[in-house]
C-alpha atoms as a PDB file:
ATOM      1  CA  UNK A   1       1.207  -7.458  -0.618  1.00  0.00           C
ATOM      2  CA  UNK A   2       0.550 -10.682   1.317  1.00  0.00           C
ATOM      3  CA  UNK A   3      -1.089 -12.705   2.676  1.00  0.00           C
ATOM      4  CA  UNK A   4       0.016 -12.849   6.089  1.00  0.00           C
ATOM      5  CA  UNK A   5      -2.869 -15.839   7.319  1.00  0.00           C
ATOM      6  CA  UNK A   6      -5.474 -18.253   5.681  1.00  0.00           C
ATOM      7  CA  UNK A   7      -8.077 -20.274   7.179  1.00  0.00           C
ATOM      8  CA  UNK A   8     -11.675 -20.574   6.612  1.00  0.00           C
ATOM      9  CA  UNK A   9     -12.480 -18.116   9.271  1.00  0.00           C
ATOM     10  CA  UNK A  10     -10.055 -15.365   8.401  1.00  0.00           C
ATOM     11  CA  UNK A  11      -8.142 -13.842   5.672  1.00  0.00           C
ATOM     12  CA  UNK A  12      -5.397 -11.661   6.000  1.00  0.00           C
ATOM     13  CA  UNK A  13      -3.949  -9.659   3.445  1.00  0.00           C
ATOM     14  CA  UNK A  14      -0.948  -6.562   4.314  1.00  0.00           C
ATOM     15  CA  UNK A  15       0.894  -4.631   3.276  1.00  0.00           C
ATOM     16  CA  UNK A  16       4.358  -3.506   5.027  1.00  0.00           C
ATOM     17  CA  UNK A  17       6.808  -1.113   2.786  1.00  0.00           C
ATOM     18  CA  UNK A  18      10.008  -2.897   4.773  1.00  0.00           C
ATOM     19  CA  UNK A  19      12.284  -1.962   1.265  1.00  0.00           C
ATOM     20  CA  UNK A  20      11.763   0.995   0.639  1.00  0.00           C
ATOM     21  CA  UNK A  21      11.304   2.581   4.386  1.00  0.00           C
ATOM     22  CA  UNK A  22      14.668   1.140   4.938  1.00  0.00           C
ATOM     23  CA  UNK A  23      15.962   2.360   1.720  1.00  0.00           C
ATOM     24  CA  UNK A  24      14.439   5.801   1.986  1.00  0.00           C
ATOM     25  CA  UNK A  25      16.186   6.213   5.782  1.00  0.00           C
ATOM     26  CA  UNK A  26      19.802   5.270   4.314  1.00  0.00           C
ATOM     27  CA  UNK A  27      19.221   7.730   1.367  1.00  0.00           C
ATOM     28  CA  UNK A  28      18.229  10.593   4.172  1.00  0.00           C
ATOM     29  CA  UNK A  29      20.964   9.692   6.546  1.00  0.00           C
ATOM     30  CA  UNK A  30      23.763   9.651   3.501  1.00  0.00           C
ATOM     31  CA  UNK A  31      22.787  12.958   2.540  1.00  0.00           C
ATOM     32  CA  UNK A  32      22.168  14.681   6.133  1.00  0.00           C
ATOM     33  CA  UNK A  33      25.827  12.619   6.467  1.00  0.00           C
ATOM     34  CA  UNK A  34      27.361  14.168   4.081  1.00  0.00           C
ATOM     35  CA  UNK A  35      26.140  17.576   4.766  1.00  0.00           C
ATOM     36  CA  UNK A  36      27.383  17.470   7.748  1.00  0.00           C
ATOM     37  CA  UNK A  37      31.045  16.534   6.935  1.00  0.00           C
ATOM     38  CA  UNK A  38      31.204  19.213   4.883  1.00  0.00           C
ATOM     39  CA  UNK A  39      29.897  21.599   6.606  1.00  0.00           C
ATOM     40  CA  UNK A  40      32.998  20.707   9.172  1.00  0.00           C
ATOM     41  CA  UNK A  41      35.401  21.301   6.500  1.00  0.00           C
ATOM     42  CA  UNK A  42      36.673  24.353   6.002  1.00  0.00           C
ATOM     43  CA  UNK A  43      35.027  27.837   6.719  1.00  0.00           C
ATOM     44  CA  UNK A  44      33.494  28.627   3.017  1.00  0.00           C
ATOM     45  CA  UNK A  45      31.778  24.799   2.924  1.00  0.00           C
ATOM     46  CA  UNK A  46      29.569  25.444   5.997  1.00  0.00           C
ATOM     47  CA  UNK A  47      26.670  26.505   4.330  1.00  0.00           C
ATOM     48  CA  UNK A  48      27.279  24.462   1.038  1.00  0.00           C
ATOM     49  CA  UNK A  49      27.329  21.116   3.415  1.00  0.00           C
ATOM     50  CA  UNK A  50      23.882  22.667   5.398  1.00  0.00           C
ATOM     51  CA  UNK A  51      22.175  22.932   2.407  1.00  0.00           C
ATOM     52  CA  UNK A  52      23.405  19.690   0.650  1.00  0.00           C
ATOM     53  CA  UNK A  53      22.049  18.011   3.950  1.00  0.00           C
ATOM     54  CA  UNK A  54      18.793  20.090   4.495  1.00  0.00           C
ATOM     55  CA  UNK A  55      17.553  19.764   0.503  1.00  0.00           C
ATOM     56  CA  UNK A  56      18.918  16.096   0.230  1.00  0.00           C
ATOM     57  CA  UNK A  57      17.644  14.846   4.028  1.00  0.00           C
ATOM     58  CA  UNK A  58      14.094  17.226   3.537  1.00  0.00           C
ATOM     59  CA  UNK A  59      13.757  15.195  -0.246  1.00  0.00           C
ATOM     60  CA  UNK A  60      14.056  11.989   1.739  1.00  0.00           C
ATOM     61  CA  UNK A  61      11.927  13.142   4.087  1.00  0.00           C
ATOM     62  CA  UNK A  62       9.077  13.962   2.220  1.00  0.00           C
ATOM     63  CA  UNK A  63       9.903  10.883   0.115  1.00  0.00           C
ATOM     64  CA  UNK A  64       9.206   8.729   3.438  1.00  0.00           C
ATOM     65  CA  UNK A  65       5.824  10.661   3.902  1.00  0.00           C
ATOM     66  CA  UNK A  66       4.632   9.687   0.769  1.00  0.00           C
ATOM     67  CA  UNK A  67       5.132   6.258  -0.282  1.00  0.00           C
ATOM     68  CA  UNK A  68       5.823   4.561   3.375  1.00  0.00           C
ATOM     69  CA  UNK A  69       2.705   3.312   3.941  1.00  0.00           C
ATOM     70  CA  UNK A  70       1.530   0.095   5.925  1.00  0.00           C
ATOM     71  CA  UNK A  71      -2.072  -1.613   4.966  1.00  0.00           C
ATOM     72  CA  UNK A  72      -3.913  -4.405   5.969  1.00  0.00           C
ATOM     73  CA  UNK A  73      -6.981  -5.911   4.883  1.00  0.00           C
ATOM     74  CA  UNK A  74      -8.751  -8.620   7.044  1.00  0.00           C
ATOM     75  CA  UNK A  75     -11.407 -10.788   6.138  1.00  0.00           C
ATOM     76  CA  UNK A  76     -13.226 -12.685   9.308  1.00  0.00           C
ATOM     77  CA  UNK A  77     -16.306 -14.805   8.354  1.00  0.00           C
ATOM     78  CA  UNK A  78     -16.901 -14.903  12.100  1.00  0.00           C
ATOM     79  CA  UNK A  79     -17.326 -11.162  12.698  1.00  0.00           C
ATOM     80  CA  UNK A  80     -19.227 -10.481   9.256  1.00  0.00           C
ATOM     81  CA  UNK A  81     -16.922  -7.784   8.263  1.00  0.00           C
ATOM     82  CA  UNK A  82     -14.264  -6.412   6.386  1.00  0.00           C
ATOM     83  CA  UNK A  83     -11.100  -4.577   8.250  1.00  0.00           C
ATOM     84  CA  UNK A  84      -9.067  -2.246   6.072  1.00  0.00           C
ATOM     85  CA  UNK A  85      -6.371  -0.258   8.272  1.00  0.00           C
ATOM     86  CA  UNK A  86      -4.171   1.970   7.272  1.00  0.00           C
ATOM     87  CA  UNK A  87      -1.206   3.669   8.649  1.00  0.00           C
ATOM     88  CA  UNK A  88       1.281   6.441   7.619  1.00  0.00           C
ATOM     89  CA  UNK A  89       3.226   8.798   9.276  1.00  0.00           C
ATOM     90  CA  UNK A  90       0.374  10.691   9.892  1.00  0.00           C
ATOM     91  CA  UNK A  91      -1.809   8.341  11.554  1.00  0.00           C
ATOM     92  CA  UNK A  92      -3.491   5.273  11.234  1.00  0.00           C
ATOM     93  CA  UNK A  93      -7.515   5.050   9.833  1.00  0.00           C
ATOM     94  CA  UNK A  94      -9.637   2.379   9.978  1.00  0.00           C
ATOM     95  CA  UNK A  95     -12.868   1.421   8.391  1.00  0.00           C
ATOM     96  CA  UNK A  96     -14.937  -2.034   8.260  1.00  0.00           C
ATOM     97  CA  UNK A  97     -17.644  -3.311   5.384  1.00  0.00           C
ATOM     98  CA  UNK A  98     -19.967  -6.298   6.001  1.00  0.00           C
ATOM     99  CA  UNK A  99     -18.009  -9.579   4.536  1.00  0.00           C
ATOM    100  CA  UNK A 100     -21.677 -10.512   3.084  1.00  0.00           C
ATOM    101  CA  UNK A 101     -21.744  -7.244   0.850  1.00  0.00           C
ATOM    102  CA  UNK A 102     -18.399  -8.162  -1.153  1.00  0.00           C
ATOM    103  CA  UNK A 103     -18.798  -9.564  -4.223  1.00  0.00           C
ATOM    104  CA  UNK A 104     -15.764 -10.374  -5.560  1.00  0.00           C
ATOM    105  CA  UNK A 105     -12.101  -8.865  -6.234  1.00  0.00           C
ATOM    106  CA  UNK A 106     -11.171  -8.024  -9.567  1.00  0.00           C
ATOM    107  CA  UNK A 107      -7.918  -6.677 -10.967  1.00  0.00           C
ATOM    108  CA  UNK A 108      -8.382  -2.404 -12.105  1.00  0.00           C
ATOM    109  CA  UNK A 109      -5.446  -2.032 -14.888  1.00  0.00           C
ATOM    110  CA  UNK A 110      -4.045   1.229 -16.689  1.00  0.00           C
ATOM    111  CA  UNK A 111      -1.998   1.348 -19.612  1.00  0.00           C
ATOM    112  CA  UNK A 112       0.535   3.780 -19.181  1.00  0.00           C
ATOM    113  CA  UNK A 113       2.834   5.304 -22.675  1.00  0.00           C
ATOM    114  CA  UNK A 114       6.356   5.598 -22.423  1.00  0.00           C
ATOM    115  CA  UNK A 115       9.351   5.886 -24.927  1.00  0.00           C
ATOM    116  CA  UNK A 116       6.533   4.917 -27.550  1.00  0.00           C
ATOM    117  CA  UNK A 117       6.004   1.730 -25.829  1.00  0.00           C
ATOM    118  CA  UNK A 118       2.697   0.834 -23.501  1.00  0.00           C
ATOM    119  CA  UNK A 119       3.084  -0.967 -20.396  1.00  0.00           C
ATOM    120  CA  UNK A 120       0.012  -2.119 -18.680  1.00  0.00           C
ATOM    121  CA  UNK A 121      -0.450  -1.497 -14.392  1.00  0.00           C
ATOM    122  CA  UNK A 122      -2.452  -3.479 -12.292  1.00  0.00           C
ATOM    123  CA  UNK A 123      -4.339  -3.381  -8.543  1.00  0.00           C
ATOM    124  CA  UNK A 124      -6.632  -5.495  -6.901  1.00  0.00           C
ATOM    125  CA  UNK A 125      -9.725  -3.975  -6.107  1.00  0.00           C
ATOM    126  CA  UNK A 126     -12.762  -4.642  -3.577  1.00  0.00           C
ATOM    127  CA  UNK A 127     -16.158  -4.897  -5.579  1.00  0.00           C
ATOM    128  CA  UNK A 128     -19.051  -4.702  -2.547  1.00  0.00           C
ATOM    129  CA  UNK A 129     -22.548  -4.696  -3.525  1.00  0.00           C
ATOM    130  CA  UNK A 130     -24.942  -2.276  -1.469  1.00  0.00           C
ATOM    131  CA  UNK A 131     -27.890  -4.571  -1.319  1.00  0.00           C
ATOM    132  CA  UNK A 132     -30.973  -5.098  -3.115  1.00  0.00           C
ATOM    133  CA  UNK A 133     -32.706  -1.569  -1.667  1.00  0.00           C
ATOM    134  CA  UNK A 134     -29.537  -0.283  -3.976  1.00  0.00           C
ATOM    135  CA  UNK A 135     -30.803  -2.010  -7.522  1.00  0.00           C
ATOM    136  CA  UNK A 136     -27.429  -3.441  -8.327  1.00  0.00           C
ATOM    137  CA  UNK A 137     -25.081  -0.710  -7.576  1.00  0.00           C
ATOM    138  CA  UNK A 138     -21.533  -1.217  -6.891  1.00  0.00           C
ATOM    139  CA  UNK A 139     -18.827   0.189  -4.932  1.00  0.00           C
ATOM    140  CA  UNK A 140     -15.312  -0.234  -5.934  1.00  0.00           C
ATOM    141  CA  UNK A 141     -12.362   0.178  -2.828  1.00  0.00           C
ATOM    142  CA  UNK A 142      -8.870  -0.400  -4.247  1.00  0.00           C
ATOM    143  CA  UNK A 143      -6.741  -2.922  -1.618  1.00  0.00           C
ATOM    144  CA  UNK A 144      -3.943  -0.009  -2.827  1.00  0.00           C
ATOM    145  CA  UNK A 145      -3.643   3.057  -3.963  1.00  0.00           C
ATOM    146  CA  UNK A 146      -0.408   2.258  -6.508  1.00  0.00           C
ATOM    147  CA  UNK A 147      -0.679   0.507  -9.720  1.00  0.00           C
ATOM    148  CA  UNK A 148       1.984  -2.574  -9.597  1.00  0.00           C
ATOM    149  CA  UNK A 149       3.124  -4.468 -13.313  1.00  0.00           C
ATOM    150  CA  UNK A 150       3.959  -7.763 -10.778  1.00  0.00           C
ATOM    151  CA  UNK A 151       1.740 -11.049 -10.164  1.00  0.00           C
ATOM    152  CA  UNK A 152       1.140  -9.778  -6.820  1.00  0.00           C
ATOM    153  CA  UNK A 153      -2.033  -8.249  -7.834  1.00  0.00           C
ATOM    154  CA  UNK A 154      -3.655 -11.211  -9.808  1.00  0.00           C
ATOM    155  CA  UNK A 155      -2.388 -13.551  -6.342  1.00  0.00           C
ATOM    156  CA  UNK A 156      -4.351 -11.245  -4.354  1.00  0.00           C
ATOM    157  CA  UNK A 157      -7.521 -11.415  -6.505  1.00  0.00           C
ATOM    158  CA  UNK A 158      -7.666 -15.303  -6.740  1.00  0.00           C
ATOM    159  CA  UNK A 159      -7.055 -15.955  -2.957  1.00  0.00           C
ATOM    160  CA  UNK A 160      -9.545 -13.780  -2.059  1.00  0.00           C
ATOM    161  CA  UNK A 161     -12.061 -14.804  -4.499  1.00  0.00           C
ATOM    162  CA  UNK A 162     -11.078 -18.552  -3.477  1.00  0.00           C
ATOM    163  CA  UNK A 163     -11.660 -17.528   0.009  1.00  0.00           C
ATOM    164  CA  UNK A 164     -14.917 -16.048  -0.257  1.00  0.00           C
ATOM    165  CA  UNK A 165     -16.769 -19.377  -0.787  1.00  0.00           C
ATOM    166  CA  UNK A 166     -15.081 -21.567   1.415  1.00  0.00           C
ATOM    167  CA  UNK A 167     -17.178 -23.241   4.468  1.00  0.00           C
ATOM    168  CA  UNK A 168     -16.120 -22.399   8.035  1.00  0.00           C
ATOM    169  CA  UNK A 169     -15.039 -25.405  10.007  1.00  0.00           C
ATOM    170  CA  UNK A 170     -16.176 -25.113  13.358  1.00  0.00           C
END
């Protein structure tokens, strides 16, 4: 993630899987590729090179589905509210939160166990209060839905929570 404009009225955080869409699109076309040259080869390699293409391509596919994933998160003091869009391949959603109900963003972590060695995940995290008719309840929205090991997440957190105070300049 990031941040894609700051100024006192507006903060805008997103999210756009360039990487790994374009990777993911060169692993589907190298396999449909080669499925297809050897399908053209000689008689008893058609179906071998259909196959080859349709699992390889169909794995890339589905690949694609899952993880390409655009998201941006838009803070603006002016309209009171809190934009979070998201859009896959199989559409886009939207849904807004009043700016005055967010609290802060903190940093959700797992530890994960691998190879008998931990390794610790992190993801910035929306934490909006519901009001005082609510008694100090709090709602948690992840910014993502994927744990990360990077800085990004702990960037995220502090220049949102550095935004959040700042005066608009009008």
């Amino acid at each position: 993630m990031r941040i894609t404009r700051d100024t006192p009225e507006q903060l805008i955080i997103a999210n756009t899987p360039w990487l790994i869409g374009i990777m993911l699109i060169l692993f589907i076309l190298v396999f449909i590729g080669a499925g297809l040259l050897v399908a053209s080869g000689e008689q008893g390699d058609l179906w071998f090179g259909v196959l080859f293409g349709s699992l390889g391509g169909g794995i890339g596919i589905v690949a694609f589905c899952a993880f390409v994933r655009r998201v941006q998160i838009i803070f603006d003091r002016v309209a009171g509210k809190i934009f979070i869009r998201r859009q896959s391949v199989f559409g886009y959603s939207s849904e807004d939160h009043p700016l005055d109900q967010l609290s802060h963003v903190e940093i959700e972590q797992t530890t994960t166990l691998r190879d008998g060695r931990s390794s610790t995940l992190y993801r910035p995290t929306l934490v909006l209060t519901a009001g005082p008719a609510a008694a100090g309840s709090k709602t948690r929205i992840p910014i993502v839905a994927a744990y990360t090991n990077g800085a990004g997440s702990d960037r995220i957190a502090r220049a949102v929570n550095r935004w959040l105070p700042a005066k608009t300049v009008i």
